[in-house]
N, C-alpha and C. Protein backbone atom coordinates (compact mmCIF):
# COMPACT_ATOMS: atom_id res chain seq x y z
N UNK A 1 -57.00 -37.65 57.48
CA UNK A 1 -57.10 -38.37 58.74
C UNK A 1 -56.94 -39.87 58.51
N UNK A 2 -57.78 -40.15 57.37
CA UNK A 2 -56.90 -41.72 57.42
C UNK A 2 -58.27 -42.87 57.87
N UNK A 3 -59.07 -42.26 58.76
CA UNK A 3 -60.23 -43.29 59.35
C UNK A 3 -61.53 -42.31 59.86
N UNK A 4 -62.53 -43.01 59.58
CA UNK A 4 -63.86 -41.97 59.75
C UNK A 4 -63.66 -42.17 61.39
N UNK A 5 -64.36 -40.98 61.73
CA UNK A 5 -64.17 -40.29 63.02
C UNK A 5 -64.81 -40.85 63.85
N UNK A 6 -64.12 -40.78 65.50
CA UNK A 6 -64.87 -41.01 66.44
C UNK A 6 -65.13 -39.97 67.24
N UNK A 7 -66.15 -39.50 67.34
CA UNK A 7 -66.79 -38.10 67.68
C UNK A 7 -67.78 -37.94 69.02
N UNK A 8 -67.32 -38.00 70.36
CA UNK A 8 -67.87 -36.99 71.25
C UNK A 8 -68.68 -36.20 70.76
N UNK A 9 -70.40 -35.77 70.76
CA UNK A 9 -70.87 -34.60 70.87
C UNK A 9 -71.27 -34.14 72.17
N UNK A 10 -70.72 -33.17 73.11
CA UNK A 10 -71.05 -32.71 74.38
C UNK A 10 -71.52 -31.10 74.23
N UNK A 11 -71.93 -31.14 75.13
CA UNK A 11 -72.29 -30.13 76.10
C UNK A 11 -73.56 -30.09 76.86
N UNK A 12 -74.42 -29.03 77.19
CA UNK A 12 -75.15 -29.22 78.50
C UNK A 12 -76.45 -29.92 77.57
N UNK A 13 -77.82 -29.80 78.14
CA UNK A 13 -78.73 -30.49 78.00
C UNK A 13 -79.37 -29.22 76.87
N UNK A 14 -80.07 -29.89 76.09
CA UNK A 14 -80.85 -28.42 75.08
C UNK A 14 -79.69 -27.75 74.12
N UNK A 15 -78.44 -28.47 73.98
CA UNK A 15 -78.07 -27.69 72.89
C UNK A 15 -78.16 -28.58 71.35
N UNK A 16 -78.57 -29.84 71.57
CA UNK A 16 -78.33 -29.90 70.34
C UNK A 16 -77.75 -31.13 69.53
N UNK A 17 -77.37 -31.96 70.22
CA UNK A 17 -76.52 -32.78 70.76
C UNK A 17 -76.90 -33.73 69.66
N UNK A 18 -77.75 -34.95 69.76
CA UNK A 18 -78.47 -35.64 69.39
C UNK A 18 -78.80 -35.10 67.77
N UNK A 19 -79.53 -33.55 67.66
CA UNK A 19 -79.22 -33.37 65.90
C UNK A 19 -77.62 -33.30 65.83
N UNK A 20 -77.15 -32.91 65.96
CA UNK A 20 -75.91 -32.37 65.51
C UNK A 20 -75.36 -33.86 65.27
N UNK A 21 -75.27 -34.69 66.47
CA UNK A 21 -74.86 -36.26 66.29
C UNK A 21 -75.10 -37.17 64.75
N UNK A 22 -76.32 -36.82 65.12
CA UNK A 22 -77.27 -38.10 63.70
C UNK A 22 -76.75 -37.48 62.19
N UNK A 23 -76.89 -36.25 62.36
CA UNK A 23 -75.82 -35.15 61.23
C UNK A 23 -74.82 -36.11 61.04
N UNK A 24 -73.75 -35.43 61.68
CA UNK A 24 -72.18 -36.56 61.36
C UNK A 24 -72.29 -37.96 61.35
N UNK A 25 -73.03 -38.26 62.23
CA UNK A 25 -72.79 -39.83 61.86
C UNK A 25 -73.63 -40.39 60.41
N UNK A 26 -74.14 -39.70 60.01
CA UNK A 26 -74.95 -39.85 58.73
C UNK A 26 -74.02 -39.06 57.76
N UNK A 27 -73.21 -38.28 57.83
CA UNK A 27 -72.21 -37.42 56.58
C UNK A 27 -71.28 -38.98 56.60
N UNK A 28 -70.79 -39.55 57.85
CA UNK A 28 -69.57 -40.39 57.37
C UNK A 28 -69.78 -41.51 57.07
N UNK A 29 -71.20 -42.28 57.14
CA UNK A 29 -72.16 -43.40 57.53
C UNK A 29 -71.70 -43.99 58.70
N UNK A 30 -71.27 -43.32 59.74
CA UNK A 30 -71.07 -44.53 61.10
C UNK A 30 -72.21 -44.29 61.97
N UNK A 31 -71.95 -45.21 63.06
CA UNK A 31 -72.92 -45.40 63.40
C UNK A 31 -72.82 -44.46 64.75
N UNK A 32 -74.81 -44.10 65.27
CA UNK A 32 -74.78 -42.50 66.16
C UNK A 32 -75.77 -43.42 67.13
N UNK A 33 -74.62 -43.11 68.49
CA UNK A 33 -75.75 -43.70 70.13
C UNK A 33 -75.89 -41.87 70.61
N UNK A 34 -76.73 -42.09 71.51
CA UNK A 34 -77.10 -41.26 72.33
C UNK A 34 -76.93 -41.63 73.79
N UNK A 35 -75.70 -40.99 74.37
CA UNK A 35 -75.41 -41.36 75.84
C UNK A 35 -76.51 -41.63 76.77
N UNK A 36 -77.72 -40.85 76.53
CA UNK A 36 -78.74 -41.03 77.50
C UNK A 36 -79.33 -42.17 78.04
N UNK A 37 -79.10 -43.06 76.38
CA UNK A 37 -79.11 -44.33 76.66
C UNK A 37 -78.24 -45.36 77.53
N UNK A 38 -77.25 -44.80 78.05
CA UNK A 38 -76.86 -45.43 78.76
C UNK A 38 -76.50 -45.13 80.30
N UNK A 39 -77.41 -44.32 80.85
CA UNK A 39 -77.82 -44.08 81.72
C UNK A 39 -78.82 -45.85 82.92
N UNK A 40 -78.30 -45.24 84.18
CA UNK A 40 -79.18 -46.24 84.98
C UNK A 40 -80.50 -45.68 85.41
N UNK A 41 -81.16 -46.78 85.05
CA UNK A 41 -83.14 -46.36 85.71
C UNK A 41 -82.93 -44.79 87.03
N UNK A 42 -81.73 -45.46 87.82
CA UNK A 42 -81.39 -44.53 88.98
C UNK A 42 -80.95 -43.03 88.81
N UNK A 43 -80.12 -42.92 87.71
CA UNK A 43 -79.36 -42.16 87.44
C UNK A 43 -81.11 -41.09 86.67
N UNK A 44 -82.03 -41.71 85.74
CA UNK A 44 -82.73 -40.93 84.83
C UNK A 44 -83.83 -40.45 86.28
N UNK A 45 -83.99 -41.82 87.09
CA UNK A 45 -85.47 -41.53 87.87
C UNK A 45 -84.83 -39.64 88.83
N UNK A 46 -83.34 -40.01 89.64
CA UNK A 46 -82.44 -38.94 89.99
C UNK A 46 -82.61 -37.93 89.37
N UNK A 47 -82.15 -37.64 87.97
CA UNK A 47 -82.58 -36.31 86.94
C UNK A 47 -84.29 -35.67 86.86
N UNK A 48 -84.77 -36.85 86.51
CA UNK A 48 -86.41 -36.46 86.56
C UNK A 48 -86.86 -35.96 87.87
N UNK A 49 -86.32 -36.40 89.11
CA UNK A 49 -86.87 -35.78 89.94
C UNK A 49 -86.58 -34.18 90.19
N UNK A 50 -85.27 -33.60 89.17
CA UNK A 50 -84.54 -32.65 89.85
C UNK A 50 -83.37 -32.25 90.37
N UNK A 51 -82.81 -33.85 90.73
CA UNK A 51 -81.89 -33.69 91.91
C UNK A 51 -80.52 -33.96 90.69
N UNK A 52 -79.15 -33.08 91.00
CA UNK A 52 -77.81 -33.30 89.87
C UNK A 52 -77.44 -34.52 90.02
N UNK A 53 -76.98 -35.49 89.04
CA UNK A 53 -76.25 -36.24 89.87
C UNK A 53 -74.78 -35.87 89.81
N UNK A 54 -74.05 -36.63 90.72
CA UNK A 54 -73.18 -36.88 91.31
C UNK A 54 -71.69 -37.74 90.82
N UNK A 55 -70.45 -37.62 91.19
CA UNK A 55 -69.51 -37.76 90.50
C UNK A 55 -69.78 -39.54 90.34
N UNK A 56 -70.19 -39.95 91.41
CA UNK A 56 -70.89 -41.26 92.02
C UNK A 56 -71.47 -41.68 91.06
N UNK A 57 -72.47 -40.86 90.84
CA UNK A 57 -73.64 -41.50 89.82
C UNK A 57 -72.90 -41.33 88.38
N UNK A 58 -71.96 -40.53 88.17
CA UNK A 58 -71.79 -40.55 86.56
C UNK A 58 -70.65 -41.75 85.88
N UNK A 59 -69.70 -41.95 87.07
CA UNK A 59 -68.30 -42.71 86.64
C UNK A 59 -69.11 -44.22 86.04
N UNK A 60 -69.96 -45.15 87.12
CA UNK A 60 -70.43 -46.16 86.12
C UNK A 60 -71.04 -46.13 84.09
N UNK A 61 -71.61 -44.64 84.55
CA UNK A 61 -72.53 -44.24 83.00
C UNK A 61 -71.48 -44.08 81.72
N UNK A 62 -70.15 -43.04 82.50
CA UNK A 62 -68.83 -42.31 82.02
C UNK A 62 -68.37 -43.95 81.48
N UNK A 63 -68.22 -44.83 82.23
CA UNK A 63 -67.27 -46.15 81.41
C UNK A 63 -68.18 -47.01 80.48
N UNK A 64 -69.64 -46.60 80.65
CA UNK A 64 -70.19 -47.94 79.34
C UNK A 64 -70.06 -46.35 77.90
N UNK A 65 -70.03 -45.04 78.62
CA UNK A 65 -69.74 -44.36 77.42
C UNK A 65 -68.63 -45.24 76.62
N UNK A 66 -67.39 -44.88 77.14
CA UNK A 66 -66.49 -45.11 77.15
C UNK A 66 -65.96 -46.49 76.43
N UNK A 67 -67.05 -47.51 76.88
CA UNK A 67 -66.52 -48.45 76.31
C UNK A 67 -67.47 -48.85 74.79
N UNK A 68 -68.07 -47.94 74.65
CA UNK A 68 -68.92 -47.84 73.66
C UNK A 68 -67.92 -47.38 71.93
N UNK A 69 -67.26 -46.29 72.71
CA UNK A 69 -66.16 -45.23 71.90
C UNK A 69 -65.15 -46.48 71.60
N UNK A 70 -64.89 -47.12 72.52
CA UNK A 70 -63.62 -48.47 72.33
C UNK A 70 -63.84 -49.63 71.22
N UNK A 71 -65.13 -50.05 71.02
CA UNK A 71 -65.88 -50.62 70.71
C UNK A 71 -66.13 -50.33 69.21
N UNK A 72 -66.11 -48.91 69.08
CA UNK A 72 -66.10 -48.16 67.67
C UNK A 72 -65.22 -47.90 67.19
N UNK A 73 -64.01 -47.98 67.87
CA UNK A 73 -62.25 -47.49 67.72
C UNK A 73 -61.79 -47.62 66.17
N UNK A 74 -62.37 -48.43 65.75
CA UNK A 74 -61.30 -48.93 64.43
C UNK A 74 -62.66 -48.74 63.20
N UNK A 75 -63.98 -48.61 63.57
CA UNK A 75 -65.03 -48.31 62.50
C UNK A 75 -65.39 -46.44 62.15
N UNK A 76 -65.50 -46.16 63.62
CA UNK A 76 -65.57 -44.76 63.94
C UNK A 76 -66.63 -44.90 64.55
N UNK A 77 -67.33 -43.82 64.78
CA UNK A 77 -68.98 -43.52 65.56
C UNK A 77 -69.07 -42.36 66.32
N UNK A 78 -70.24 -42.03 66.58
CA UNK A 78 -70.84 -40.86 67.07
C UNK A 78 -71.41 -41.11 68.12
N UNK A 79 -71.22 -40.61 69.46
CA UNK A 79 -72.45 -40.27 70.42
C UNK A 79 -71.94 -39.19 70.98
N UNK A 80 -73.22 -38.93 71.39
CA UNK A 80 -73.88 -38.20 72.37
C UNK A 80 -73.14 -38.47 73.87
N UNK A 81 -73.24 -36.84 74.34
CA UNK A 81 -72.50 -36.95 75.93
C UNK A 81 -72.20 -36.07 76.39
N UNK A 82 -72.43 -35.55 77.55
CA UNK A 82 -72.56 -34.90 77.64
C UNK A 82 -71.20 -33.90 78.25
N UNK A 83 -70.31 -34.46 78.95
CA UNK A 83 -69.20 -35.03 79.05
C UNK A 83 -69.00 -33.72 79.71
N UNK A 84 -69.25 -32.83 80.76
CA UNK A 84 -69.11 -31.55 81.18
C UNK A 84 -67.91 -31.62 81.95
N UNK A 85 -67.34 -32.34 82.17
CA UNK A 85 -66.11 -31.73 82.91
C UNK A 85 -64.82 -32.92 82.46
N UNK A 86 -63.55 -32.41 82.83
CA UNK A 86 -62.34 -32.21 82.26
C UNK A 86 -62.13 -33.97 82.27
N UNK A 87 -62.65 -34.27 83.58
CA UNK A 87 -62.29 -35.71 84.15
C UNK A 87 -62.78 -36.67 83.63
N UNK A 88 -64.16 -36.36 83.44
CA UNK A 88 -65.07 -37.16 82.64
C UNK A 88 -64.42 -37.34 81.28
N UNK A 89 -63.93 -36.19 80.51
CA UNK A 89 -63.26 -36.40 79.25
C UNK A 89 -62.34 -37.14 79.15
N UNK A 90 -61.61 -37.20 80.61
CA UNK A 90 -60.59 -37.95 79.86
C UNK A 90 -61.11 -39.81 80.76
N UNK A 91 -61.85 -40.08 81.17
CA UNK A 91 -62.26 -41.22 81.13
C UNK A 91 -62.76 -42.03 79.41
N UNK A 92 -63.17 -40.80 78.94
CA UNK A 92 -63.79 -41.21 77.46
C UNK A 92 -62.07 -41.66 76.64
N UNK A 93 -61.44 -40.70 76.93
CA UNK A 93 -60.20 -40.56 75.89
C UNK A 93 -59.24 -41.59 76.13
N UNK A 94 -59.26 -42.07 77.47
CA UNK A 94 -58.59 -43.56 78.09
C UNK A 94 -58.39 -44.47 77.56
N UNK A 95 -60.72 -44.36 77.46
CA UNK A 95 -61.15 -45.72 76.55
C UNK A 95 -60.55 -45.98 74.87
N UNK A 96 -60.61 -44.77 74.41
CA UNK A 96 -60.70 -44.66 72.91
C UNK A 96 -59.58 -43.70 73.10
N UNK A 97 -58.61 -43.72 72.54
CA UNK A 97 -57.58 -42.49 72.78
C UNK A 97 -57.73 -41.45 71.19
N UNK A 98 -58.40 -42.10 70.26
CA UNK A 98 -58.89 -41.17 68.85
C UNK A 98 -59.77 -40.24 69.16
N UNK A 99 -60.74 -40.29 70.25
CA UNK A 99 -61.68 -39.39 70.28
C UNK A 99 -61.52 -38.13 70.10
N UNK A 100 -62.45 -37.56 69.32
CA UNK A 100 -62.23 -35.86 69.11
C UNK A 100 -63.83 -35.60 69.96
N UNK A 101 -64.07 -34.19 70.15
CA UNK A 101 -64.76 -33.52 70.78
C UNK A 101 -65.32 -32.63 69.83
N UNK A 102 -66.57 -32.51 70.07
CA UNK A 102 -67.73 -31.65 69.20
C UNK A 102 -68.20 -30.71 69.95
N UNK A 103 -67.87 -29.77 70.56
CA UNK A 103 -68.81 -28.91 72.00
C UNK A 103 -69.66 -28.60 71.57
N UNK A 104 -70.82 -28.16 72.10
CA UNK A 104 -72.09 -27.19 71.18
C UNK A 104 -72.50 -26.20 72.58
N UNK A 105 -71.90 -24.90 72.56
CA UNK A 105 -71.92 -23.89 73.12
C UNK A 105 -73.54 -23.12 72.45
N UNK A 106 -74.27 -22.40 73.59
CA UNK A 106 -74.71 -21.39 73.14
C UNK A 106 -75.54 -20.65 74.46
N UNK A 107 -76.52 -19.52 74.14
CA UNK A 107 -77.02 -18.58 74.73
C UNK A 107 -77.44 -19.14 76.09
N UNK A 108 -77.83 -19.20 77.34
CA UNK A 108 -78.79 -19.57 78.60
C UNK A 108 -79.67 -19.81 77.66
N UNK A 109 -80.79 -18.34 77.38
CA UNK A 109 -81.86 -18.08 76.83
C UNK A 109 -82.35 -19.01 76.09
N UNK A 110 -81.26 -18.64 74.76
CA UNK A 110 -81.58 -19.93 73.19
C UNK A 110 -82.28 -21.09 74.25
N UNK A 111 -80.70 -22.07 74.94
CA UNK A 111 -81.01 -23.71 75.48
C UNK A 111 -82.23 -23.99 76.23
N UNK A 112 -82.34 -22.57 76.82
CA UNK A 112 -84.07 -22.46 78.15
C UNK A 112 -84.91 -22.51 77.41
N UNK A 113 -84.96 -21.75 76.05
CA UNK A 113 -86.05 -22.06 75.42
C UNK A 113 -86.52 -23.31 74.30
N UNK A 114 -85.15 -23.79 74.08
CA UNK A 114 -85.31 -25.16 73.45
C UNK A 114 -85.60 -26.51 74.90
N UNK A 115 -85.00 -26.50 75.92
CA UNK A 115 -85.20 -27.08 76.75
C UNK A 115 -87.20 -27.37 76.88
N UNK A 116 -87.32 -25.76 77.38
CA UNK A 116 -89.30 -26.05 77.11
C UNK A 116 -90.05 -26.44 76.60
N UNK A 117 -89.41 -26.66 75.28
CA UNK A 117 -90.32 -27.23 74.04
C UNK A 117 -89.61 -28.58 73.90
N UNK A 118 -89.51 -29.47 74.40
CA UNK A 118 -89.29 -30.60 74.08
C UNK A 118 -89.71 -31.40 75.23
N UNK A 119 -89.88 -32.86 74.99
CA UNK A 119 -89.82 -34.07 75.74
C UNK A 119 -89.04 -35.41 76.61
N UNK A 120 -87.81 -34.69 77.05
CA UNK A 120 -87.36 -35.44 77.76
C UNK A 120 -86.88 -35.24 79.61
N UNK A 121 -86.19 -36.70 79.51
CA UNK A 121 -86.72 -36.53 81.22
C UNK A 121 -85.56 -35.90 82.32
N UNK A 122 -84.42 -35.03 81.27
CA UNK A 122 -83.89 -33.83 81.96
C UNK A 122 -84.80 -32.41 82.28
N UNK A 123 -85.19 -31.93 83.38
CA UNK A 123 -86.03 -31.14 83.67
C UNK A 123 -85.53 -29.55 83.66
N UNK A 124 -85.92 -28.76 83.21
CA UNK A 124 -85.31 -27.34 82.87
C UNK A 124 -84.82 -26.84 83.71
N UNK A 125 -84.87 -27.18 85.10
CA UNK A 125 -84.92 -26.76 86.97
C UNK A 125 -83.03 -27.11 86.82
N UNK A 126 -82.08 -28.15 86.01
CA UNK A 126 -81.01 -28.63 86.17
C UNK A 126 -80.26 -27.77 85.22
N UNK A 127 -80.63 -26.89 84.36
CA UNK A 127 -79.75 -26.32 83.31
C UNK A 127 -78.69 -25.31 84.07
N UNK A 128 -79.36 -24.83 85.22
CA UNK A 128 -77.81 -23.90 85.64
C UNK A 128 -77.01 -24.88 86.18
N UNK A 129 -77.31 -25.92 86.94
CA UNK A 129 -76.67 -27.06 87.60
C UNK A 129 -75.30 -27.37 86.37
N UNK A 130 -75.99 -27.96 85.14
CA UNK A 130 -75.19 -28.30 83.96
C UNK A 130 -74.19 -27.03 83.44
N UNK A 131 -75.00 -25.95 83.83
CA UNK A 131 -73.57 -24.80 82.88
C UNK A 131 -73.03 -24.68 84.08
N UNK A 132 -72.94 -24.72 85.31
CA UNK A 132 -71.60 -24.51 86.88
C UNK A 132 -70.86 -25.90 85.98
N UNK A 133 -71.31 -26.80 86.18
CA UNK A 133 -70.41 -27.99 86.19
C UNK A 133 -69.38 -27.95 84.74
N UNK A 134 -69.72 -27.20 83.98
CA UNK A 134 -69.30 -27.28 82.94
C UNK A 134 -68.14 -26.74 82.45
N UNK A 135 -67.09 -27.57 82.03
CA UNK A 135 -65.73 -27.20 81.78
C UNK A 135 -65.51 -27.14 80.43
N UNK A 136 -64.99 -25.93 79.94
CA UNK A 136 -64.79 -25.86 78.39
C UNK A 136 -63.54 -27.18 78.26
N UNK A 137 -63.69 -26.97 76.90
CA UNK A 137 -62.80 -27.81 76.47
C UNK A 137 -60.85 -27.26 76.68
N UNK A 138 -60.19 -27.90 77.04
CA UNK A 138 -58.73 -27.27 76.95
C UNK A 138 -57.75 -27.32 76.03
N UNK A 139 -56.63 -26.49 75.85
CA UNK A 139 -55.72 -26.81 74.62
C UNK A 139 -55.03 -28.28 74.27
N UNK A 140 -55.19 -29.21 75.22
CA UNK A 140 -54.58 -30.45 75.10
C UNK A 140 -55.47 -31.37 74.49
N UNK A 141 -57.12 -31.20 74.56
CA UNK A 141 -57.60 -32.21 74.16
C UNK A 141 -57.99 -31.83 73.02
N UNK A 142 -58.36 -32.81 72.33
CA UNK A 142 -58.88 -32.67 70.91
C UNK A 142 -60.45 -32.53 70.51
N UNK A 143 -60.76 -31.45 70.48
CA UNK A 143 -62.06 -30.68 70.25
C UNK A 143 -62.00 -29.53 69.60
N UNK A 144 -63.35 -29.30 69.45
CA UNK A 144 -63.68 -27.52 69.40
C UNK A 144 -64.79 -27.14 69.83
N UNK A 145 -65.06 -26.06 70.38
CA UNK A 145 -66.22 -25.64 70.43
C UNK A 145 -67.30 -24.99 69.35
N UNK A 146 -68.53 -25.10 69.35
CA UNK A 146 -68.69 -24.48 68.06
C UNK A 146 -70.56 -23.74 68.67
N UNK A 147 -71.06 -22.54 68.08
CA UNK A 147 -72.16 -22.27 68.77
C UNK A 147 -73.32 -23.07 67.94
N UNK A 148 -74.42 -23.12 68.75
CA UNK A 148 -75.60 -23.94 68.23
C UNK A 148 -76.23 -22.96 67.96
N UNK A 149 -76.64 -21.73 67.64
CA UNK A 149 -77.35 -20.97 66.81
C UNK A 149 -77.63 -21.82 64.91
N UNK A 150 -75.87 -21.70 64.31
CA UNK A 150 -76.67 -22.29 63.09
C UNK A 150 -77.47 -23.71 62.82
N UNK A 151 -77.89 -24.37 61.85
CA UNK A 151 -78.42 -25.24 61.70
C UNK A 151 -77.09 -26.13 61.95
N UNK A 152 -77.87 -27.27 61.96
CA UNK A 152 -77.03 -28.72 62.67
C UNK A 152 -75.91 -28.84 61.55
N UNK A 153 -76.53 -29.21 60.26
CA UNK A 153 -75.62 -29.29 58.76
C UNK A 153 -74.61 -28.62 58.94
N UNK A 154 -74.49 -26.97 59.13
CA UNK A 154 -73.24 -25.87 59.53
C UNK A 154 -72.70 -26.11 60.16
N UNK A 155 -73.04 -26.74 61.56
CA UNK A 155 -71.90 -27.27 62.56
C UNK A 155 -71.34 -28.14 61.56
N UNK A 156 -71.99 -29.26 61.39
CA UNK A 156 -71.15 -30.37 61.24
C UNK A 156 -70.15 -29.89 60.10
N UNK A 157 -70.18 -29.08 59.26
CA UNK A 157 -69.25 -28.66 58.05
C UNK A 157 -68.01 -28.22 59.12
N UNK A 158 -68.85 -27.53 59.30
CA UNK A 158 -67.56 -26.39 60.50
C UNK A 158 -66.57 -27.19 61.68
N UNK A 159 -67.16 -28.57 61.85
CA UNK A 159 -66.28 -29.36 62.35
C UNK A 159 -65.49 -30.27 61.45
N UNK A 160 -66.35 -30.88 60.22
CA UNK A 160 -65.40 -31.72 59.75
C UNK A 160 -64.32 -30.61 59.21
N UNK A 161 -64.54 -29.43 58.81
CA UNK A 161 -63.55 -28.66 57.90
C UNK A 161 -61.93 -28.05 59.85
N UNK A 162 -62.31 -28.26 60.58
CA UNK A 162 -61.61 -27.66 62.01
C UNK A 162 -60.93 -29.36 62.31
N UNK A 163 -61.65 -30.53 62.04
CA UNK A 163 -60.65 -31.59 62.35
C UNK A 163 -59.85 -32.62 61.27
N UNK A 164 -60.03 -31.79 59.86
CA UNK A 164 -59.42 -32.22 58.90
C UNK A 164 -60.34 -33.05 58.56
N UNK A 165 -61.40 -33.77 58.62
CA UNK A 165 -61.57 -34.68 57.83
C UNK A 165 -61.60 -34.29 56.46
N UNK A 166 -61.89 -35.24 55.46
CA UNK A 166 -62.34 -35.03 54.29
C UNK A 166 -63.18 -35.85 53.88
N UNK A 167 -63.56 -35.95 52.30
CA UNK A 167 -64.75 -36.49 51.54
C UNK A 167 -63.92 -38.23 51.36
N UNK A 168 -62.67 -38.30 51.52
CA UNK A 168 -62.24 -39.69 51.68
C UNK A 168 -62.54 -40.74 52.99
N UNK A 169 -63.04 -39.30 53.81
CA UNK A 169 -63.35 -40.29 55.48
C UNK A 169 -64.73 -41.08 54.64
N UNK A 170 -65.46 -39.81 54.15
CA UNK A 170 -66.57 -40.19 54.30
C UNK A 170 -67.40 -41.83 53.86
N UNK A 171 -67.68 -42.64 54.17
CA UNK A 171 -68.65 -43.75 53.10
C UNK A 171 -68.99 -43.07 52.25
């Protein structure tokens, strides 16, 4: 590949995202955000209450992603994102046209039950909301999907070995 990666990790809430992230961005040493962080007070107080947001509420969040990925273009980097549908992706890919895609697919069940046991201020009441909205990845863009059953380490092998990198990306 030539340059350590700039890596999308998406999918819904509870799969995984955030380990799987800090993983790769720690195999290549670049550096790993977590989209959540860039969320508005409005957009988190909106989620915590319950309520989805809206194409409205995501396009401002979708471009500081975005310009985050731009920003990393020529170092590489990792975040988090959740990035569920087709449009949203390609707002990211606009910004940064290197971006590859990390999906982390898995069970209702598995994510419902990792969802319960944790602490943040996506509420378990939104997880079917997140799998309707949710658009696999397509043959044009550059991703893969991969399931979150194994440990985080296995993904990340199983992706760097599916987007070519090698031990020369790595720091």
């Amino acid at each position: 590949m030539g340059a350590t990666p700039l890596v999308v990790v998406m999918g819904i809430s509870g799969v995984g995202k955030s380990s799987v992230g800090h993983d790769l961005a720690d195999r290549f040493g670049v550096e790993y955000a977590d989209g959540d962080d860039f969320h508005s007070e409005a957009n988190i107080a909106k989620m915590s209450a319950g309520t989805p947001l809206t194409d409205e509420d995501r396009w401002p969040w979708l471009e500081k992603v975005g310009q985050w990925l731009a920003q990393h273009g020529a170092d590489g980097g990792v975040i988090s994102c959740s990035a569920l549908r087709r449009v949203y992706r390609d707002v990211l890919t606009d910004a940064a046209p290197r971006t590859m895609f990390l999906h982390l697919t898995g069970d209702h069940d598995l994510i419902r039950s990792r969802m319960e046991g944790r602490d943040h201020f996506m509420p378990l009441s939104l997880l079917e909301s997140q799998e309707q909205t949710l658009e696999a990845l397509q043959d044009d863009e550059r991703g893969w999907a991969f399931d979150i059953t194994p440990p985080p380490d296995e993904i990340v092998d199983e992706f760097v070995a599916k987007a070519g990198l090698t031990q020369e990306d790595a720091s």
